[in-house]
Each structure stands twice: as C-alpha cells, then as structure tokens.
C-alpha atoms as a PDB file:
ATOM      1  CA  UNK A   1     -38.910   1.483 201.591  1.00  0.00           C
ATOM      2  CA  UNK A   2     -39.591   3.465 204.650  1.00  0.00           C
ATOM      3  CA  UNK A   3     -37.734   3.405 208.195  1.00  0.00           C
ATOM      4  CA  UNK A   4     -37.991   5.335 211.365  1.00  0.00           C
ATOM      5  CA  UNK A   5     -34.792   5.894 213.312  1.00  0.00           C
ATOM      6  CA  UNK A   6     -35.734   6.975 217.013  1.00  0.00           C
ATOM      7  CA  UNK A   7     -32.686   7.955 219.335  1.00  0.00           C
ATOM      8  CA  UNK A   8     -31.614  10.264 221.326  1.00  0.00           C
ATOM      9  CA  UNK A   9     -28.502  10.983 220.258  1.00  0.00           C
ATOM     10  CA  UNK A  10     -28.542  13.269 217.466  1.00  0.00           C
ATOM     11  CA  UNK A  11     -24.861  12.487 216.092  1.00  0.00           C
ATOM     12  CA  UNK A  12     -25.871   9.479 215.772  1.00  0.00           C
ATOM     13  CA  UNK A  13     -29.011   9.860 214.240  1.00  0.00           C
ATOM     14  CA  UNK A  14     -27.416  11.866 211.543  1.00  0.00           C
ATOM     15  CA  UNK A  15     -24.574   9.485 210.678  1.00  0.00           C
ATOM     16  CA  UNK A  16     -26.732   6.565 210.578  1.00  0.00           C
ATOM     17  CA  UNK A  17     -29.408   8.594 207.953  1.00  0.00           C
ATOM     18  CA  UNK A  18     -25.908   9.613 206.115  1.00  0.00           C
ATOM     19  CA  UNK A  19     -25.094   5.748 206.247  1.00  0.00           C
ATOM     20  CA  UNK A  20     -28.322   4.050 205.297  1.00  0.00           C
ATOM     21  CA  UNK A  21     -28.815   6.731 202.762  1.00  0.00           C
ATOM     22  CA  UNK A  22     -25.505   5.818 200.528  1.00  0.00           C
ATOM     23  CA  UNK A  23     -25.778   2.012 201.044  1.00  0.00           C
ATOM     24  CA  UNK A  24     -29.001   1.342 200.752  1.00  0.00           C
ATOM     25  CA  UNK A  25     -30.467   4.137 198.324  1.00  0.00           C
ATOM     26  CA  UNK A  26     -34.030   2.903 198.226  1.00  0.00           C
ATOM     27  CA  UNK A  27     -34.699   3.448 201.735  1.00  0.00           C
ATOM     28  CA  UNK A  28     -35.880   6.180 203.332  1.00  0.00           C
ATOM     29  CA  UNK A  29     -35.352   7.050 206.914  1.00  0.00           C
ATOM     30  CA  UNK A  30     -37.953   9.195 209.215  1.00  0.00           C
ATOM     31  CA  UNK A  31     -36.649   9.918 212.303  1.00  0.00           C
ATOM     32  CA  UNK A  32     -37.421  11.072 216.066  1.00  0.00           C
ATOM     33  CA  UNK A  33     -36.119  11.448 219.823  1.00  0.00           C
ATOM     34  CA  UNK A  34     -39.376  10.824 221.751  1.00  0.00           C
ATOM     35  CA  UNK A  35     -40.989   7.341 222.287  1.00  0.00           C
ATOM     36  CA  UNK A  36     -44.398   9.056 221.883  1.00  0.00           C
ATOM     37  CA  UNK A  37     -43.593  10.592 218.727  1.00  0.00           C
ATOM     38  CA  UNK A  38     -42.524   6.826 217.252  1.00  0.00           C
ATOM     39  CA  UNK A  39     -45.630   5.203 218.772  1.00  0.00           C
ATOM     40  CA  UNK A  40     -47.928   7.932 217.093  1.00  0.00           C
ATOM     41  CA  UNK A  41     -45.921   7.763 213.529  1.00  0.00           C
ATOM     42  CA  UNK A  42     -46.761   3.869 213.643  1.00  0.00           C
ATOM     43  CA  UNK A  43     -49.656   3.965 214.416  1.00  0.00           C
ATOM     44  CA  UNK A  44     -49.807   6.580 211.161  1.00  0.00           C
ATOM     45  CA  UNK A  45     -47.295   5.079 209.003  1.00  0.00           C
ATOM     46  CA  UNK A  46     -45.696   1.758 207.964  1.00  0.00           C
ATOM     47  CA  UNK A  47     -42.715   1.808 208.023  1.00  0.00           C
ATOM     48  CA  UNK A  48     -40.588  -1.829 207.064  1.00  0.00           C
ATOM     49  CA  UNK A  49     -38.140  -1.633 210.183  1.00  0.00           C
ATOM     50  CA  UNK A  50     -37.778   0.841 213.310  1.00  0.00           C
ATOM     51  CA  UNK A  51     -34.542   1.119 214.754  1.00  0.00           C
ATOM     52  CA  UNK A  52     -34.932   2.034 218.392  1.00  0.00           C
ATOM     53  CA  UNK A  53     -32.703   3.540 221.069  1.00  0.00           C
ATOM     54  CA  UNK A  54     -33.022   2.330 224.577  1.00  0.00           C
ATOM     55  CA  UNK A  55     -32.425   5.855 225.898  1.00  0.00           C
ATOM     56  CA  UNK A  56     -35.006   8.790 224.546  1.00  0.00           C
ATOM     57  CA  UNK A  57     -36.158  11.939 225.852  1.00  0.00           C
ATOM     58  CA  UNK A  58     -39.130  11.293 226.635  1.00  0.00           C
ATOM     59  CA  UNK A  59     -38.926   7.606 227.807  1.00  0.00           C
ATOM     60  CA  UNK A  60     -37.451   4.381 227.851  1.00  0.00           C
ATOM     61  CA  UNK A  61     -37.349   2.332 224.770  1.00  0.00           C
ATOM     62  CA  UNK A  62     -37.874  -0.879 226.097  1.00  0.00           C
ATOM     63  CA  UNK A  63     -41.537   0.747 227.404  1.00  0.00           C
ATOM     64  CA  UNK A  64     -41.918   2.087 223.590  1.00  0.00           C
ATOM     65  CA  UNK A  65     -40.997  -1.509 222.304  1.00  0.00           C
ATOM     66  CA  UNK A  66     -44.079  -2.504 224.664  1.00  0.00           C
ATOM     67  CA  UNK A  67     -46.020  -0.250 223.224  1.00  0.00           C
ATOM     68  CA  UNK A  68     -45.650  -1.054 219.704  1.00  0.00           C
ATOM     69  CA  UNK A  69     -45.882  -5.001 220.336  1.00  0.00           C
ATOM     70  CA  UNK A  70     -49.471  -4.312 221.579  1.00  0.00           C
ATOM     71  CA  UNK A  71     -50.458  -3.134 218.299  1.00  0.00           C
ATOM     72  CA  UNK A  72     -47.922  -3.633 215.550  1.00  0.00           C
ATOM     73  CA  UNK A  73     -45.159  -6.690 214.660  1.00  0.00           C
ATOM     74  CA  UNK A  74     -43.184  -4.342 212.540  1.00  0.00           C
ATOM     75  CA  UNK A  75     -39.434  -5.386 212.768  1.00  0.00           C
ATOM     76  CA  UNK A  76     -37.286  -3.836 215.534  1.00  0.00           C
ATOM     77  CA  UNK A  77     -34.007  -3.527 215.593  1.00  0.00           C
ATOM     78  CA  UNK A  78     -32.765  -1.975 219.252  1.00  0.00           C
ATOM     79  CA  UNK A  79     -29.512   0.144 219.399  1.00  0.00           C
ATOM     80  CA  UNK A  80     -28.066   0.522 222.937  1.00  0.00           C
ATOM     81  CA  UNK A  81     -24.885   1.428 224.400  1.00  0.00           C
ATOM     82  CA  UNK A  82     -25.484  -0.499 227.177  1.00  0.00           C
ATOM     83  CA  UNK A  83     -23.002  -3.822 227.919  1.00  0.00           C
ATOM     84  CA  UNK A  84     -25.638  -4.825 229.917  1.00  0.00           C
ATOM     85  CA  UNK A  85     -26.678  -8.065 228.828  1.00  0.00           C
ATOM     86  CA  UNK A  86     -30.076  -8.050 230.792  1.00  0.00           C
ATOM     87  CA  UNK A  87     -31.069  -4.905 229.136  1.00  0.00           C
ATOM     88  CA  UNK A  88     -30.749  -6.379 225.490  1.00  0.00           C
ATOM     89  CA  UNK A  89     -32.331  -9.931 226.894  1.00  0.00           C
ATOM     90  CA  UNK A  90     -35.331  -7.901 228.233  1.00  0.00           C
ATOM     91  CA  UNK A  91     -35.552  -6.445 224.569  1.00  0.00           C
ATOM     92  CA  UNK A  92     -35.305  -9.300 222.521  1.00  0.00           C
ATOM     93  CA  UNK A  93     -37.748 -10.754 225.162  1.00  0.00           C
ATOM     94  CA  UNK A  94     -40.067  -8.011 224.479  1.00  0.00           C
ATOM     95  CA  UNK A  95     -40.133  -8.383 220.850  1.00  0.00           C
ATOM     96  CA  UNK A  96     -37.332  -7.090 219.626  1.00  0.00           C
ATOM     97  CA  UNK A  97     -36.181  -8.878 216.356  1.00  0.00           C
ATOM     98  CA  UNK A  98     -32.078  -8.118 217.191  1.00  0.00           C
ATOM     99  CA  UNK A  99     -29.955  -5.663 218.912  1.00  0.00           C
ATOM    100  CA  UNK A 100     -27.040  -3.682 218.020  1.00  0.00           C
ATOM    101  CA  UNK A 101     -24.597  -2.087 220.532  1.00  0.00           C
ATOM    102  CA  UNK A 102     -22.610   1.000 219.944  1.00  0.00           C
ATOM    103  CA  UNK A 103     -20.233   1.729 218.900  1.00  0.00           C
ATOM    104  CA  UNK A 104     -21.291  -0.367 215.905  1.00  0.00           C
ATOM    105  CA  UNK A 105     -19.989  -0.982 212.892  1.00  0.00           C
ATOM    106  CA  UNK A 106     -22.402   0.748 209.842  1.00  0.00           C
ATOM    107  CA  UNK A 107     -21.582  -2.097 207.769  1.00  0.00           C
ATOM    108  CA  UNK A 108     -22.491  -4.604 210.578  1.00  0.00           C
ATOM    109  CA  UNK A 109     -26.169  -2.171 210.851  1.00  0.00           C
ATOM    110  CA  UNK A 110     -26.627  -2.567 207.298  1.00  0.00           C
ATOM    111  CA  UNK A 111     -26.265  -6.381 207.187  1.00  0.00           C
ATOM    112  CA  UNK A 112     -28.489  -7.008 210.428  1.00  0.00           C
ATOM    113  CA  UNK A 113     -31.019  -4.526 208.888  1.00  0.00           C
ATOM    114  CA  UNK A 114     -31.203  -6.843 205.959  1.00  0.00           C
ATOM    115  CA  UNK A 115     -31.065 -10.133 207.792  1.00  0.00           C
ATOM    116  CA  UNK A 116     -33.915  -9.171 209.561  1.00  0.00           C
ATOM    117  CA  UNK A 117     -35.854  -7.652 206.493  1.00  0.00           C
ATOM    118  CA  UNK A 118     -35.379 -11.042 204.926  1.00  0.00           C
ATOM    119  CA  UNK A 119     -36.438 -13.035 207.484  1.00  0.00           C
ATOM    120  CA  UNK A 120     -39.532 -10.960 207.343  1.00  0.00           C
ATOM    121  CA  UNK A 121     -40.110 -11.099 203.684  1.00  0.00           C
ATOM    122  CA  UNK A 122     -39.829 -14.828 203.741  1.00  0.00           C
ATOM    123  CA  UNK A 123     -42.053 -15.490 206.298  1.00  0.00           C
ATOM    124  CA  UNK A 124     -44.698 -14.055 204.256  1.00  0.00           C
ATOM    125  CA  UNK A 125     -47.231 -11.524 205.361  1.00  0.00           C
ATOM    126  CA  UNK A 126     -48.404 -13.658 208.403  1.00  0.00           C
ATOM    127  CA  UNK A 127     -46.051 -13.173 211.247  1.00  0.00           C
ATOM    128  CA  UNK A 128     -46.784 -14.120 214.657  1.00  0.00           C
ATOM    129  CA  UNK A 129     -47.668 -11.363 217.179  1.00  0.00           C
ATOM    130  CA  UNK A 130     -44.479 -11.077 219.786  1.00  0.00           C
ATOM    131  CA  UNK A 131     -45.441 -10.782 223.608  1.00  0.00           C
END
C-alpha cells in the first residue's frame, strides 16, 4: 500500500516514514514539501491515504486539499500544529477525512490512519465526492 506524506518540516517527515515504516511494514510512504508536487503525484499515482501539512513551501495545504477534492476522494488525513480550531474546521470542511495536531502521538497517527483506511474499505469503492 502506497502513501504520500507532504510537509514541510523535514524532521518530521523523516520520523513519521521511520514510524509508519516499523508499524505498518506493508506500506510505503512517498513523500514531498510542495503542494504542487502532491497535486501532480495524484494526479500520477494512487496512493491509499495522503497525509497533508497545512504549512508547505510552496503553498497552503488547505488550497492543496482544494485542489485534490476537485479531482480525487482519496483519504486525507491533515497534520497541523495549529490550536486553531477554525483552521482544522475549514479542513475537515474541505474534505478532509480527520486531522491530527502536533505534537502527536505516532501511535495515535497509526490508529487514525487505519480508522480512516477502514472506513474507506468498507464503504466500498463508491465514495461520495467531498465539496
């Protein structure tokens, strides 16, 4: 199974690979800074879940989220470090299928990735298009 990570933080990035990596052995995680890059690797790829900072280098996540919702319903999980609760409301408004803020627990990732991954799975291969 194939993910794309796409942050800007590159610590991060590289613990969360480490993480996914030992717990879950059977995925694989592609990864990226820049909104464009993610939007261009969907379009490409398929991955089963994207987990998506709200701060990249290139833009704002929230206007990649956009982006993919006009052509894609593949599961999003956001990762912020924002308390701001309007920020993660205008996400999971926007599509997003949960939201994680950091500092996060790995184990708490892991069990939200799956959550959502098996909400997916047992909705079947018809899923409703988000906003």
């Amino acid at each position: 199974m194939n993910m794309l990570l796409v942050a800007d933080d590159a610590d991060t990035t590289e613990v969360v690979r480490c993480w996914l990596g030992t717990v879950l052995p059977e995925v694989t995680v592609a990864s990226t800074s820049q909104g464009n890059e993610c939007i261009s690797l969907l379009r490409t790829e398929s991955p089963a879940l994207v987990l998506l900072g709200l701060v990249l280098r290139d833009m704002n996540g929230l206007d990649v989220l956009k982006e993919i919702r006009t052509f894609s319903n593949v599961p999003v999980v956001l990762i912020t470090s924002s308390d701001q609760e309007r920020e993660r409301v205008r996400g999971l408004e926007l599509g997003a299928d949960d939201c994680v803020i950091k500092p996060f627990s790995y184990l708490e990732l892991v069990a939200r990735i799956r959550a959502v991954l098996r909400r997916v799975n047992s909705a079947g291969a018809v899923r409703p298009k988000s906003l």
